[in-house]
C-alpha atoms as a PDB file:
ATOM      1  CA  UNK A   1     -61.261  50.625  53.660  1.00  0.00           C
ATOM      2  CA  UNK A   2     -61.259  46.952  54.617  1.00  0.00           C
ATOM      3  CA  UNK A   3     -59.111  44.752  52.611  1.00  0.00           C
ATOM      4  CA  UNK A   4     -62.144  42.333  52.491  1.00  0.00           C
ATOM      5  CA  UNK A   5     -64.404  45.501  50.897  1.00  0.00           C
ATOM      6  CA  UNK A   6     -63.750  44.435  47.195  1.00  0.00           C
ATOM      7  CA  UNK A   7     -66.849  46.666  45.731  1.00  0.00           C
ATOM      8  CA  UNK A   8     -65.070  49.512  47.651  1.00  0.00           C
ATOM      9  CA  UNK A   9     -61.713  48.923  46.342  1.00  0.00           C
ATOM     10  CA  UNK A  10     -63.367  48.880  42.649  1.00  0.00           C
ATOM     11  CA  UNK A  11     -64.991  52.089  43.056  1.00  0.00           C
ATOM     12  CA  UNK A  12     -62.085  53.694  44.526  1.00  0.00           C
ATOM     13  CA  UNK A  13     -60.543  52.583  41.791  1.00  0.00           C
ATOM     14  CA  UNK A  14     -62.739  53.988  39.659  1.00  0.00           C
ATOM     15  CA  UNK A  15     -63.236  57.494  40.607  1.00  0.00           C
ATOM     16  CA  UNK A  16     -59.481  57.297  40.871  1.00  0.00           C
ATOM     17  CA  UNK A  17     -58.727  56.295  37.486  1.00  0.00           C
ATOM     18  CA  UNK A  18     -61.853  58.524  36.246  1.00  0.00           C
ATOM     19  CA  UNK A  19     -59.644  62.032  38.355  1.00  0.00           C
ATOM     20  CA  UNK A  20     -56.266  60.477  36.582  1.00  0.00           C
ATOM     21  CA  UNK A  21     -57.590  60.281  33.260  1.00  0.00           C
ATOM     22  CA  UNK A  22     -58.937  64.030  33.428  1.00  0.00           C
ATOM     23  CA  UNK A  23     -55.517  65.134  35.043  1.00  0.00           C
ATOM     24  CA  UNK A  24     -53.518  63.330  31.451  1.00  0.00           C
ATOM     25  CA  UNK A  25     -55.911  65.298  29.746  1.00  0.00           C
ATOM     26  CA  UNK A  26     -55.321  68.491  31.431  1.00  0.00           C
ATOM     27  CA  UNK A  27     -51.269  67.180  31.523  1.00  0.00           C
ATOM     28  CA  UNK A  28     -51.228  66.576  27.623  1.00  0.00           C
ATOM     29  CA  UNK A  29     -50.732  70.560  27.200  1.00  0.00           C
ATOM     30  CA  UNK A  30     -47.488  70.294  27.728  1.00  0.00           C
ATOM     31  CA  UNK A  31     -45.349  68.674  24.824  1.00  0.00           C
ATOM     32  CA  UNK A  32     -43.066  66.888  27.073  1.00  0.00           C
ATOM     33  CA  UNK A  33     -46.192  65.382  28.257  1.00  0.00           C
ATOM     34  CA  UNK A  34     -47.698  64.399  25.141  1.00  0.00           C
ATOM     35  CA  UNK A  35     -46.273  61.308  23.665  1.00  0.00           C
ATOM     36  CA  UNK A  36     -46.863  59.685  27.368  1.00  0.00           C
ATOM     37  CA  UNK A  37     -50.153  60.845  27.718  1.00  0.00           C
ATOM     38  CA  UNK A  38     -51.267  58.893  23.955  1.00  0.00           C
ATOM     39  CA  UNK A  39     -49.743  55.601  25.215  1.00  0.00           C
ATOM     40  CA  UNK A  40     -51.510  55.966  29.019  1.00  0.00           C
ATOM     41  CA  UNK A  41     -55.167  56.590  27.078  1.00  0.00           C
ATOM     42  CA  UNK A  42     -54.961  53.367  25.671  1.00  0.00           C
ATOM     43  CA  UNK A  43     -54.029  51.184  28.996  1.00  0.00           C
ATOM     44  CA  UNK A  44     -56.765  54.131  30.691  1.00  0.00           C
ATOM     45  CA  UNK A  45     -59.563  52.590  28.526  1.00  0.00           C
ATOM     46  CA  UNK A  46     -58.578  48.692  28.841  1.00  0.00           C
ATOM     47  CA  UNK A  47     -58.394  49.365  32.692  1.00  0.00           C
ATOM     48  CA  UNK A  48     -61.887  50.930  32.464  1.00  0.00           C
ATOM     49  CA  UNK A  49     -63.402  48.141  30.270  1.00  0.00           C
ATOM     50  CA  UNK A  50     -62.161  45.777  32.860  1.00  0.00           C
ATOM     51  CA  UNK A  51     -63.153  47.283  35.689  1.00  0.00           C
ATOM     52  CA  UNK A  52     -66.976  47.383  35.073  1.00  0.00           C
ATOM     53  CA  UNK A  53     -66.683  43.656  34.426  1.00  0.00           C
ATOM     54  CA  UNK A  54     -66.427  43.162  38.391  1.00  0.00           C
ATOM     55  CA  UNK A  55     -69.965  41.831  39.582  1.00  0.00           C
ATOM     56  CA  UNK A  56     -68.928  43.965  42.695  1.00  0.00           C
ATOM     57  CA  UNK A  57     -69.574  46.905  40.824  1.00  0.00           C
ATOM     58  CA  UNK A  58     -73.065  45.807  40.414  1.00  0.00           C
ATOM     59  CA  UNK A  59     -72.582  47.115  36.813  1.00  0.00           C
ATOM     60  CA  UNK A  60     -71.834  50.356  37.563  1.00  0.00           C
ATOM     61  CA  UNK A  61     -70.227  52.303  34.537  1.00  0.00           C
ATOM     62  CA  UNK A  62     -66.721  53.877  34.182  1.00  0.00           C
ATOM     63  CA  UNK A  63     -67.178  57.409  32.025  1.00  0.00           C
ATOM     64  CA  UNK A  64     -63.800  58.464  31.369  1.00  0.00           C
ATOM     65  CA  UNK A  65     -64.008  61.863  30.082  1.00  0.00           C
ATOM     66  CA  UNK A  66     -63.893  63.455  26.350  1.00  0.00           C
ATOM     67  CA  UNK A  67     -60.371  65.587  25.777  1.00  0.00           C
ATOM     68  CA  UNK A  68     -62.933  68.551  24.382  1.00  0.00           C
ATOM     69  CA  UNK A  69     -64.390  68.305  28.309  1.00  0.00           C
ATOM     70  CA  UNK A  70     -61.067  69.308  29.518  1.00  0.00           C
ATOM     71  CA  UNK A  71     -60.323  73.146  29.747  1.00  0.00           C
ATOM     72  CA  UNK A  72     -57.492  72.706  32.366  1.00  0.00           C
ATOM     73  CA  UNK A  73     -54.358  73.064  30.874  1.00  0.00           C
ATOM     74  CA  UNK A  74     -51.163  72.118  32.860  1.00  0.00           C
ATOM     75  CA  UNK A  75     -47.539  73.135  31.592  1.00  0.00           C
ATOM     76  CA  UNK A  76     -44.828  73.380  33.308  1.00  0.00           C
ATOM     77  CA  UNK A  77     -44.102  72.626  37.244  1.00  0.00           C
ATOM     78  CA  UNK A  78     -48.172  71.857  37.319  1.00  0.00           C
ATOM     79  CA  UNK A  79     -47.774  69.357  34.573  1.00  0.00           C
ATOM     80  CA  UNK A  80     -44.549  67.470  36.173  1.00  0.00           C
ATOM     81  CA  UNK A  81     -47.489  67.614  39.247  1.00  0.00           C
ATOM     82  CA  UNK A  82     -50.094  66.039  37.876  1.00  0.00           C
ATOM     83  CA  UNK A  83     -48.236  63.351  36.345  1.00  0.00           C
ATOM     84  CA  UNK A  84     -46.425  62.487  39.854  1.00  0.00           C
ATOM     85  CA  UNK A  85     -50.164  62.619  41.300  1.00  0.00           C
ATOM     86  CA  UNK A  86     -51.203  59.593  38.371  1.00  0.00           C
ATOM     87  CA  UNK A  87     -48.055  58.028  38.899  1.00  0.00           C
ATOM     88  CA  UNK A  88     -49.161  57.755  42.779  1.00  0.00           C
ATOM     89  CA  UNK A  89     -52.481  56.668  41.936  1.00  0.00           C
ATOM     90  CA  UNK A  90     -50.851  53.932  39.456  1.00  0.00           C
ATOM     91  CA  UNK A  91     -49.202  53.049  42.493  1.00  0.00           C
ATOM     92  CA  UNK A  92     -51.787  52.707  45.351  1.00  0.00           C
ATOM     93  CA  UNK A  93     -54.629  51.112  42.532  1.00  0.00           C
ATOM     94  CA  UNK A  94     -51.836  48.833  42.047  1.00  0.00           C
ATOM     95  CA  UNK A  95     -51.410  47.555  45.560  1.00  0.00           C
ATOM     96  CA  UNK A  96     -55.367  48.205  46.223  1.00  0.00           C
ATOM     97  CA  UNK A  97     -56.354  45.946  43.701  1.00  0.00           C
ATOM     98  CA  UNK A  98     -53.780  43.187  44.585  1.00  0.00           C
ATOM     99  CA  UNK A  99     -55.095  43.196  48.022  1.00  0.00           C
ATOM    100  CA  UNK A 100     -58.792  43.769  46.816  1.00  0.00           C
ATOM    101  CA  UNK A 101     -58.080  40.037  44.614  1.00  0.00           C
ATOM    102  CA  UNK A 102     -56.453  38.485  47.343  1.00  0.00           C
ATOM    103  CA  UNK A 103     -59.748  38.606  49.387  1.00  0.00           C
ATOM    104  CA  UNK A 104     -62.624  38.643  46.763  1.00  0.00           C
ATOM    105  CA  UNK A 105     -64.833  35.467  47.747  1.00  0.00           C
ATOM    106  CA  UNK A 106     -66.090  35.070  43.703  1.00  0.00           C
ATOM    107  CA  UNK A 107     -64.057  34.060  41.193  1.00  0.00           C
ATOM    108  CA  UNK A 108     -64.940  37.039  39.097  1.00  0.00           C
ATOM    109  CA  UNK A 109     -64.421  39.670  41.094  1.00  0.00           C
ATOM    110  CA  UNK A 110     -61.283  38.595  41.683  1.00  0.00           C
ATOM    111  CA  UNK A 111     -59.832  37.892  37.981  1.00  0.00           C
ATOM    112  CA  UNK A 112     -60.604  41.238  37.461  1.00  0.00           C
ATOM    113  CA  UNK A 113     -59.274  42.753  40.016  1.00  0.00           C
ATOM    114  CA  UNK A 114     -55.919  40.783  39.299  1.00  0.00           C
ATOM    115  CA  UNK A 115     -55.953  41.461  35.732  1.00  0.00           C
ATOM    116  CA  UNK A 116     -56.785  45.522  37.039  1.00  0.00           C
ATOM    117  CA  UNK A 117     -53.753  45.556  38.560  1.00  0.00           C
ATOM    118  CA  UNK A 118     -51.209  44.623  35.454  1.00  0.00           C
ATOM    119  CA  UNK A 119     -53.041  47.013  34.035  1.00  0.00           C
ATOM    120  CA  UNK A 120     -52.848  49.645  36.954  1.00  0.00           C
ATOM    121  CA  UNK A 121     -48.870  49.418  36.825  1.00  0.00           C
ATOM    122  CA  UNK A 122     -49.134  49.515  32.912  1.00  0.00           C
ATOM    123  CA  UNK A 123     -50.270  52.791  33.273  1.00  0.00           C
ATOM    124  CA  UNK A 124     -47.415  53.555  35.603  1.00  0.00           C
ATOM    125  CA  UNK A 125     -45.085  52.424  33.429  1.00  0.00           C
ATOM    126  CA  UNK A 126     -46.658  54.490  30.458  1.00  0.00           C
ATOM    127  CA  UNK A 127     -46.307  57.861  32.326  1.00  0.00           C
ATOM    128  CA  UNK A 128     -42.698  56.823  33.268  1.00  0.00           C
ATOM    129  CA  UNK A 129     -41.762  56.045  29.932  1.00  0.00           C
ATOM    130  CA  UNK A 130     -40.483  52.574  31.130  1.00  0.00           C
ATOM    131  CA  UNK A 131     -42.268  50.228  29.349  1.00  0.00           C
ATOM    132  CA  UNK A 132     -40.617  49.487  26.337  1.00  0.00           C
ATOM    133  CA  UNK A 133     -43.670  49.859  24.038  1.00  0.00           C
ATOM    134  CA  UNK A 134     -44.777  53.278  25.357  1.00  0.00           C
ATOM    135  CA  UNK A 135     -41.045  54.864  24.618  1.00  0.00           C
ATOM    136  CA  UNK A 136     -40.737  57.882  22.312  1.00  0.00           C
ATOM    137  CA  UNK A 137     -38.455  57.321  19.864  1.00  0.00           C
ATOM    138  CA  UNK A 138     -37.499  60.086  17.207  1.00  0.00           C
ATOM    139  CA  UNK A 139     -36.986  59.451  14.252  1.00  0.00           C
ATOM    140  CA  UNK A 140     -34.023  58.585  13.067  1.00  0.00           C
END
């Protein structure tokens, strides 16, 4: 992909986020998993609300899928891999987008592709536990 292909770095985007949103799903089996995967499904559906705002995506739509379309079920060793796999795509969306913004020639396209990426790392940070507002805390 060219760093000047802007529509192509929103759709990769996209399908990405559309794959890492069906992997949480699949991830959200396991209980260690669980409390993560709540606070990620709310940044997943900002980023996807967002993304279809981009007049590069010519209005294309972002259908992230229902939990009761999900029968994978990952515990265990698979679950710890899928969320390394949406941490990597947090990652590379992150420095897609960036570089997508940098070049986008309309104003629009590239406010959202900047605003994408906050919200890219947010989702990072969600499935790391780092950002303070996405911690589990028990109670006390």
């Amino acid at each position: 992909m060219r760093p000047e292909d802007v529509a192509g770095a929103l759709v990769a985007v996209r399908d990405g986020l559309v794959a890492a949103r069906r992997c949480g799903l699949a991830v959200a089996a396991d209980p260690r998993w669980t409390v993560r995967h709540r606070k990620a499904e709310m940044v997943e559906w900002v980023l996807a609300d967002h993304l279809v705002r981009a007049p590069a995506l010519a209005g294309g739509e972002v259908t992230l899928v229902d939990p009761s379309e999900v029968t994978e079920r990952l515990t265990g060793p698979g679950a710890d891999a899928g969320v390394i796999a949406i941490i990597v795509f947090s990652q590379t969306a992150e420095t897609v987008l960036r570089t997508a913004g940098d070049h986008a020639q309309a104003w629009e396209n590239r406010a959202v592709c900047r605003h994408c990426t906050l919200l890219a790392r947010e989702l990072r940070e969600a499935w790391n536990g780092e950002h303070p507002t996405y911690r589990f805390r028990p109670p006390e």
